[in-house]
Protein backbone atom coordinates (compact mmCIF):
# COMPACT_ATOMS: atom_id res chain seq x y z
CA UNK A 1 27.17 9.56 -31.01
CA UNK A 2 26.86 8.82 -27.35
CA UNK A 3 30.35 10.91 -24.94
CA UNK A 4 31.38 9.00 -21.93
CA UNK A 5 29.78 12.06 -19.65
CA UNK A 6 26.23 10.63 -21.46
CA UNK A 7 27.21 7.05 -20.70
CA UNK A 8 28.27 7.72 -16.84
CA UNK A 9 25.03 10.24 -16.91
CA UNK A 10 22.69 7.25 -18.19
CA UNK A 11 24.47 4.92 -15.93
CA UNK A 12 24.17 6.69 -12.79
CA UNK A 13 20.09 7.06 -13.61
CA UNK A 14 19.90 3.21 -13.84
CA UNK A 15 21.24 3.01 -10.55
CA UNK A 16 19.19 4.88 -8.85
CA UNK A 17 16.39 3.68 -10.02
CA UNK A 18 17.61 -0.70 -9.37
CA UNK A 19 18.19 1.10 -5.97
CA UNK A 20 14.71 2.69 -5.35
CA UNK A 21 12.96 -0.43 -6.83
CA UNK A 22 14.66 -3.10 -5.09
CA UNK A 23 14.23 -0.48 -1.76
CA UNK A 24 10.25 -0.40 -2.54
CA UNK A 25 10.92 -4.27 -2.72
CA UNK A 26 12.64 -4.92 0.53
CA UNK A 27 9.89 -2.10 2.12
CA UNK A 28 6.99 -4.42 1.07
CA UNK A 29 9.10 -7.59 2.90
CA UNK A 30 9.49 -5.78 6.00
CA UNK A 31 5.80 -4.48 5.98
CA UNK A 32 4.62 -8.19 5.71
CA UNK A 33 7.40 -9.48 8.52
CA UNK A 34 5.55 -6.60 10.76
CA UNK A 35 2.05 -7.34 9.95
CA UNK A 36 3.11 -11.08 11.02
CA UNK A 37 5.19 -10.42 13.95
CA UNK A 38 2.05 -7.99 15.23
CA UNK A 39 -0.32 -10.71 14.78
CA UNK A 40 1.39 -13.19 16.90
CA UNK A 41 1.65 -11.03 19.83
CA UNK A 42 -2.26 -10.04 19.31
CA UNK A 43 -1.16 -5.97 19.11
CA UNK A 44 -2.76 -3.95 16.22
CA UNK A 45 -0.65 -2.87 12.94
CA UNK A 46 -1.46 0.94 13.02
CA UNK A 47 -1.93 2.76 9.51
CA UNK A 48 -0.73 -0.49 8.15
CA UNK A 49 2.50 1.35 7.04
CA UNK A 50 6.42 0.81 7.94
CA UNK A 51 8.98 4.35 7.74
CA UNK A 52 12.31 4.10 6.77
CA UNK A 53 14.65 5.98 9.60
CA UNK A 54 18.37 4.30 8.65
CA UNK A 55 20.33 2.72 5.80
CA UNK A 56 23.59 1.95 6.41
CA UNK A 57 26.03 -0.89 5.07
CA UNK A 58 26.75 -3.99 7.77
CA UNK A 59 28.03 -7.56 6.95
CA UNK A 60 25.79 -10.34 7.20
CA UNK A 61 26.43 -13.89 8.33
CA UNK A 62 28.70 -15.00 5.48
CA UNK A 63 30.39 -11.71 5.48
CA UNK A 64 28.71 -10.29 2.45
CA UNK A 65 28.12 -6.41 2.72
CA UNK A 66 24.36 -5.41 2.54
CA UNK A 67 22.31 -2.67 3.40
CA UNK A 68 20.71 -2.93 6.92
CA UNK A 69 17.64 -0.75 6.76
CA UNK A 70 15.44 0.21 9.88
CA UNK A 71 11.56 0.80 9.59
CA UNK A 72 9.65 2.42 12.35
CA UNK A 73 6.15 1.95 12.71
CA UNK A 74 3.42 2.04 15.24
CA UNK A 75 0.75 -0.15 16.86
CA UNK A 76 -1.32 -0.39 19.58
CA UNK A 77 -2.32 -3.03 22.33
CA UNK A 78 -5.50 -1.72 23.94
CA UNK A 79 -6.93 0.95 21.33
CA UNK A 80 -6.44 4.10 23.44
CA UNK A 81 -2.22 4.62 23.41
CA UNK A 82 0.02 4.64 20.15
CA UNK A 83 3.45 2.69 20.72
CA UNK A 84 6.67 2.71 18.30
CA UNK A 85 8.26 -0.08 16.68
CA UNK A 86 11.08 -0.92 14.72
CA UNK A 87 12.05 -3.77 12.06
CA UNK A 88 15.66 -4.07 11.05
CA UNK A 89 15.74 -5.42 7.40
CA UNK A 90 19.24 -6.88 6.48
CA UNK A 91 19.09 -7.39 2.75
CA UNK A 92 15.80 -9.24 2.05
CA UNK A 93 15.91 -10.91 5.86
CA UNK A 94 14.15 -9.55 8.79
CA UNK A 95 16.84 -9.73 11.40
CA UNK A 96 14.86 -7.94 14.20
CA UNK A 97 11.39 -6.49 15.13
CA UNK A 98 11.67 -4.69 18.32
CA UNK A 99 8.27 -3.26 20.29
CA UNK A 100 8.41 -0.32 22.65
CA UNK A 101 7.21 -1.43 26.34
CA UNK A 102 3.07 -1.46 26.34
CA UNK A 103 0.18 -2.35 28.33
CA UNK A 104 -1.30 -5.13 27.81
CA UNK A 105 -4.93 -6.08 27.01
């Protein structure tokens, strides 16, 4: 017979696992809104990869509490220089993508 320290235990796994999987989730989303958002300005998606620097909890628009999570990433404009970037995730929604200052072509 399962205790309640094997049920909370068992719980608790579950949870972070949802978590992780809907975080891989949400980490695919942002990649894509960066690829996109790096296209339209004509600047190069470098290592094709977004990094996750912050999680914290914010309210969005209605007033619901999500997780806002920051990605850095970097790209280039001319080839030669390596520039930082950062998309801010609010649940499943791309609420910013923010370049550093660069030259451009």
């Amino acid at each position: 017979m399962y205790q309640l320290g094997d049920v909370a235990l068992w719980l608790a796994l579950a949870a972070v696992a949802g978590y992780w999987w809907q975080s891989h989730a949400i980490r695919e989303l942002a990649l894509a809104a960066t690829r996109a958002h790096c296209k339209r300005l004509d600047v190069q998606l470098l290592d094709e990869t977004v990094a996750l620097r912050r999680v914290r909890l914010r309210r969005d628009g209605s007033g619901q509490m999500r997780f806002e999570r920051t990605y850095q990433f970097e790209f280039a404009s001319t080839g030669d220089e390596r520039y930082r970037g950062w998309t801010v995730m609010l649940g499943r929604r791309a609420t910013s993508i923010d370049l550093q200052p660069h030259r451009l072509h």
